[in-house]
N, C-alpha and C. Protein backbone atom coordinates (compact mmCIF):
# COMPACT_ATOMS: atom_id res chain seq x y z
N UNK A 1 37.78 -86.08 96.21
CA UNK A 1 38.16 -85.32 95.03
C UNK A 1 37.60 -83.91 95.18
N UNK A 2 38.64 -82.82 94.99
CA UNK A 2 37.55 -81.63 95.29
C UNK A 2 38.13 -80.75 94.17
N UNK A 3 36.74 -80.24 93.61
CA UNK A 3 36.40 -79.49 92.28
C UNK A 3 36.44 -78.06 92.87
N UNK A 4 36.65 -76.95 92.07
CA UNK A 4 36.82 -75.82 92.04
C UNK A 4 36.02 -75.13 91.31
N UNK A 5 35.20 -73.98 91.66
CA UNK A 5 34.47 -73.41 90.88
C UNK A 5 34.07 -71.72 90.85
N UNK A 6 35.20 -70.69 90.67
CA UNK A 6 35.10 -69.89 91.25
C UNK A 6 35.68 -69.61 92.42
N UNK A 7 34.84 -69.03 93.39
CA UNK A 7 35.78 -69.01 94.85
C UNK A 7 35.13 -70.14 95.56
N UNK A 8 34.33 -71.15 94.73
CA UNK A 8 33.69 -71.97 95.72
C UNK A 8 34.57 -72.96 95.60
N UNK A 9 34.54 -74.42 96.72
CA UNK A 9 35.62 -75.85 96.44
C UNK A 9 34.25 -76.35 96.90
N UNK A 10 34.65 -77.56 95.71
CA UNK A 10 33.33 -78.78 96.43
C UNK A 10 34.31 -79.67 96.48
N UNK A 11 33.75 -80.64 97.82
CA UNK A 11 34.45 -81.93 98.23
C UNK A 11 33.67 -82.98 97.69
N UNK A 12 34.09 -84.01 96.87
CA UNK A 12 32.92 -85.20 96.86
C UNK A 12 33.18 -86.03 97.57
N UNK A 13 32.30 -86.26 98.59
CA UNK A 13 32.20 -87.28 99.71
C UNK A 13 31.42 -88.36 99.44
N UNK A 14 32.11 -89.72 99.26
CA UNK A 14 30.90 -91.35 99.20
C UNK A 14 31.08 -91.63 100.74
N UNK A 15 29.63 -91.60 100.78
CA UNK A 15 29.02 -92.15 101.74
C UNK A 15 27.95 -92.52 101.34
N UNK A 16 28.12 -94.11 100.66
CA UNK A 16 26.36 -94.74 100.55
C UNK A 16 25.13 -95.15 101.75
N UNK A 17 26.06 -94.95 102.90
CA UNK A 17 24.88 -95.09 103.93
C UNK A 17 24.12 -93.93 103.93
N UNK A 18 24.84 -93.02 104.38
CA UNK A 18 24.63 -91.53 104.34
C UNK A 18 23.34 -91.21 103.13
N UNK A 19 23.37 -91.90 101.92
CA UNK A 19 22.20 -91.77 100.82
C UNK A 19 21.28 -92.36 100.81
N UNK A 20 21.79 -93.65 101.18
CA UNK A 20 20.30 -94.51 101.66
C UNK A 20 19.78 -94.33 102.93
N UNK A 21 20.44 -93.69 103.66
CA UNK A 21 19.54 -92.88 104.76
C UNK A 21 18.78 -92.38 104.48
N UNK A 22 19.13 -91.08 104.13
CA UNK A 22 18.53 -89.81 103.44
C UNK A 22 17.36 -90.21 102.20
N UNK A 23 17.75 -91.35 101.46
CA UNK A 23 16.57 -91.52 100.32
C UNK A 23 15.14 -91.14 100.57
N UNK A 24 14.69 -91.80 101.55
CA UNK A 24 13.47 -92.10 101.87
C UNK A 24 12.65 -90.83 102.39
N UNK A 25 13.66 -89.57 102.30
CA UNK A 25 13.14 -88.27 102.83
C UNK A 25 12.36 -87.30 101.88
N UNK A 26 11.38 -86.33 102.22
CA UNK A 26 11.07 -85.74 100.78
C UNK A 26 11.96 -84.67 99.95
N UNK A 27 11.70 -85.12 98.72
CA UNK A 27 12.83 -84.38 97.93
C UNK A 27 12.24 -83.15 97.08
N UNK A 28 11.70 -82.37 98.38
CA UNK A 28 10.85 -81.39 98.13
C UNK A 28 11.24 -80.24 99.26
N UNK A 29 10.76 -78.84 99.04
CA UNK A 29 10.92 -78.02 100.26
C UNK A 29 9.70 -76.32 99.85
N UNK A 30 9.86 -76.41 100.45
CA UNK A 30 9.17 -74.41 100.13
C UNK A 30 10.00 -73.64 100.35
N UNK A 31 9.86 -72.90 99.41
CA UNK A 31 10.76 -71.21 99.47
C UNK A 31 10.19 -70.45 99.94
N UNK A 32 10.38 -69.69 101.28
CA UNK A 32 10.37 -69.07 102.27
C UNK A 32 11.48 -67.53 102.15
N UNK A 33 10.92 -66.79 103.55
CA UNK A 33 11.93 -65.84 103.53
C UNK A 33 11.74 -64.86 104.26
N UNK A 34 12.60 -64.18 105.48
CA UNK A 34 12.37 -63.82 106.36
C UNK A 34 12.71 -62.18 106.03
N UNK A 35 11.99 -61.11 107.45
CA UNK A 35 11.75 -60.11 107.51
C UNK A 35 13.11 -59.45 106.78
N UNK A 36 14.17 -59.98 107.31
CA UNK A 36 15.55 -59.22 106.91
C UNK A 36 15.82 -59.38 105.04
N UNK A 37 15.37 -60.32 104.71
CA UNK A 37 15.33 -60.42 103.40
C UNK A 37 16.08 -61.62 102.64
N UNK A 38 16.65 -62.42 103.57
CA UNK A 38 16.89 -64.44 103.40
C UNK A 38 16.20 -65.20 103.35
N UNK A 39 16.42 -65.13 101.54
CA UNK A 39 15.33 -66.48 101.26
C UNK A 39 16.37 -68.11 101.22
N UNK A 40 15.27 -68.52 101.50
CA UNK A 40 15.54 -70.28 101.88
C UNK A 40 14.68 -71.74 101.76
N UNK A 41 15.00 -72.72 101.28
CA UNK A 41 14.02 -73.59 100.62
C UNK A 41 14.19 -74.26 101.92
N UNK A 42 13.07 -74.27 102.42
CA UNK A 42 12.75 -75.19 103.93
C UNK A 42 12.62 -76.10 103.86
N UNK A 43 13.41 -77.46 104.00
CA UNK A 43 13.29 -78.49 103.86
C UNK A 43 13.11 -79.71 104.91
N UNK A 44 12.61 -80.71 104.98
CA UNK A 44 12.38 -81.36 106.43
C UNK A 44 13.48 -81.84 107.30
N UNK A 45 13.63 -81.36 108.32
CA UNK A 45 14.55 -81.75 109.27
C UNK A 45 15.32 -82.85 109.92
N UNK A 46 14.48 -83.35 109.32
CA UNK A 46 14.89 -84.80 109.43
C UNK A 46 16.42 -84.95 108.12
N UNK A 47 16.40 -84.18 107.16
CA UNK A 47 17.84 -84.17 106.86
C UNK A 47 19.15 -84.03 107.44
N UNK A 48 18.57 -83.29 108.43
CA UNK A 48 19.85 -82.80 109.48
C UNK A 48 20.23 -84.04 110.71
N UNK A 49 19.21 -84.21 111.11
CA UNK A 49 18.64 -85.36 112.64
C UNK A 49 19.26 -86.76 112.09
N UNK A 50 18.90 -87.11 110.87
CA UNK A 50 19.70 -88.36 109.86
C UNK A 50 20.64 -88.28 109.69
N UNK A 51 21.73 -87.02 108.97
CA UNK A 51 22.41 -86.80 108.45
C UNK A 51 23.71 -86.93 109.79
N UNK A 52 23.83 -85.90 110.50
CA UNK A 52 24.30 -85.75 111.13
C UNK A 52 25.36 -87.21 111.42
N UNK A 53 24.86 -88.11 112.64
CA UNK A 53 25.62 -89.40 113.21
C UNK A 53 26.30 -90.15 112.24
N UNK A 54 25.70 -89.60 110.76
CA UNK A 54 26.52 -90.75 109.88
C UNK A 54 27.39 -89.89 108.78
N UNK A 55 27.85 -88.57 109.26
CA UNK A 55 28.90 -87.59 108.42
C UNK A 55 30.51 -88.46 108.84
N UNK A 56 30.98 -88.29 110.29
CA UNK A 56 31.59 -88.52 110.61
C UNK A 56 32.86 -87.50 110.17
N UNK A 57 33.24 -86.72 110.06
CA UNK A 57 33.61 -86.05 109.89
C UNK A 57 34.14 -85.20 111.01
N UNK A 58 35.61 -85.48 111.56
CA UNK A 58 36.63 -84.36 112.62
C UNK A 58 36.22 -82.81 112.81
N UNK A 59 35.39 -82.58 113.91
CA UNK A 59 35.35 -81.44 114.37
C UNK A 59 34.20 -80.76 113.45
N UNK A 60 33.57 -81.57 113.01
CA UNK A 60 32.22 -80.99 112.52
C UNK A 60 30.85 -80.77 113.77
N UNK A 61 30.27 -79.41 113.87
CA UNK A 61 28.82 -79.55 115.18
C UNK A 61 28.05 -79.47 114.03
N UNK A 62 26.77 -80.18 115.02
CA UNK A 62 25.46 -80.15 114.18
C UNK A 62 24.87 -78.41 113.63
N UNK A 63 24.27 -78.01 112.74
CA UNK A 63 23.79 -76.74 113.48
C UNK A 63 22.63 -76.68 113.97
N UNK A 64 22.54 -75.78 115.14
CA UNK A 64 21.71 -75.22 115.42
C UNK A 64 20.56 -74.25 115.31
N UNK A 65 19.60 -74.88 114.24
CA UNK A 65 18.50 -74.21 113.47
C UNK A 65 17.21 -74.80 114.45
N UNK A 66 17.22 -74.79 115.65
CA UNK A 66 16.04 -75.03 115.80
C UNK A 66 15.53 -74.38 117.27
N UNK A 67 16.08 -73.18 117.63
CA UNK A 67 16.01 -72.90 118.47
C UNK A 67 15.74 -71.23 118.47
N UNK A 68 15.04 -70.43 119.45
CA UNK A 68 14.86 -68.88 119.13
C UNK A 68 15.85 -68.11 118.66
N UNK A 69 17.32 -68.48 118.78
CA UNK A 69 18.46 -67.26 118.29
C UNK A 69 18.34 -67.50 116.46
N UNK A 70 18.08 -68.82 116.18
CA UNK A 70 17.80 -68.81 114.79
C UNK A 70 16.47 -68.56 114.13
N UNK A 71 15.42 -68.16 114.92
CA UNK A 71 13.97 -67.94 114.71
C UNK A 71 13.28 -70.00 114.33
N UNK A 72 14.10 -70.49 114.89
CA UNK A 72 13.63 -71.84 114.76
C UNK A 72 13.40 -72.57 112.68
N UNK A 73 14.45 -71.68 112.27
CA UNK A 73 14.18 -71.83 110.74
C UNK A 73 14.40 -73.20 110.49
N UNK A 74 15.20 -74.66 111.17
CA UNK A 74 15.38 -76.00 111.02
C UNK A 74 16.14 -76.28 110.10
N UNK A 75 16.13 -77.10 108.98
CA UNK A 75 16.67 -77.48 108.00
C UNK A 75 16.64 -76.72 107.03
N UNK A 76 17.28 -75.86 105.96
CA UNK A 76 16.92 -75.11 105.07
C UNK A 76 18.74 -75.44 103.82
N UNK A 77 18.25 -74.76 102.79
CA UNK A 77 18.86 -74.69 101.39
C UNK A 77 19.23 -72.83 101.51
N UNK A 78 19.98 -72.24 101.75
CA UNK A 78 20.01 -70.75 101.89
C UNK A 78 20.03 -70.64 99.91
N UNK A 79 18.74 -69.56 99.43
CA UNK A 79 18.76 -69.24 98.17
C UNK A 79 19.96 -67.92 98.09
N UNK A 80 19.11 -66.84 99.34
CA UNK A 80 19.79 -65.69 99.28
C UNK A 80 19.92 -65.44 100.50
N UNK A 81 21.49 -64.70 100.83
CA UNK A 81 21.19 -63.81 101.81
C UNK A 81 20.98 -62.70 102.44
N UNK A 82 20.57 -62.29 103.37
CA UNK A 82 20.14 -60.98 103.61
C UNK A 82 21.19 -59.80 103.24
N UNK A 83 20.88 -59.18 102.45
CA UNK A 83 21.83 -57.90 101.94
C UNK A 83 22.60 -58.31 100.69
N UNK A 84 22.06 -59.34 100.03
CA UNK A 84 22.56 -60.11 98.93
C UNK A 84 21.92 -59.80 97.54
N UNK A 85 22.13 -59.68 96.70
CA UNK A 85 21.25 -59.59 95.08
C UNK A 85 21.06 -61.13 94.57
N UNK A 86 20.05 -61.14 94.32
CA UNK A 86 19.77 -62.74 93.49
C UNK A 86 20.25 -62.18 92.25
N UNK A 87 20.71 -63.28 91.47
CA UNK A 87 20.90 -62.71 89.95
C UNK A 87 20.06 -62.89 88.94
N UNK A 88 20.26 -61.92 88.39
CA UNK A 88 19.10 -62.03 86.92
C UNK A 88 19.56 -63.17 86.39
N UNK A 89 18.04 -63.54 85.78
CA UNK A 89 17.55 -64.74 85.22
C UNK A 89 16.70 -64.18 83.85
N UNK A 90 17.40 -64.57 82.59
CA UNK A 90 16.38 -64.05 81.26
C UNK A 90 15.74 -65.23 81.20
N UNK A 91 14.33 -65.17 80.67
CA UNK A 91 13.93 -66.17 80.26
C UNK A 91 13.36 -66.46 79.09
């Protein structure tokens, strides 16, 4: 089923393996953020390393966050990106 929201589309994908995989992972991360100015909630990698074999999904690659062209950033939540405005928040 895929929802519309803006210029964004979400797909909802069931995959209960895929969740009970993933359960047991922490459902926690730190917000981080690099020299260029992309912030990102770093989350454990093992989301990706799990995730991955059980997407199944045509012509999907893993990415590659763990290596020097990406500064080894791993698993992450992108908040902002570099050259991006976060939006105001009243509180």
């Amino acid at each position: 089923m895929k929802k519309s929201t803006s210029n964004l589309v979400f797909t909802e994908v069931h995959r209960p393996h895929l969740i009970k995989s993933l359960g047991s992972l922490p459902h926690d991360g730190e917000v981080k953020n690099t020299s260029s100015g992309y912030i990102y909630a770093d989350i454990d990698n093992e989301f990706i390393h799990r995730a991955f074999p059980l997407i199944c999904i045509k012509d999907i690659q893993k990415p590659n966050y763990f290596n020097e062209d990406t500064n080894h950033i791993g698993a992450h939540i992108r908040v902002k990106g570099s050259g991006s405005k976060l939006p105001e928040v009243n509180i």
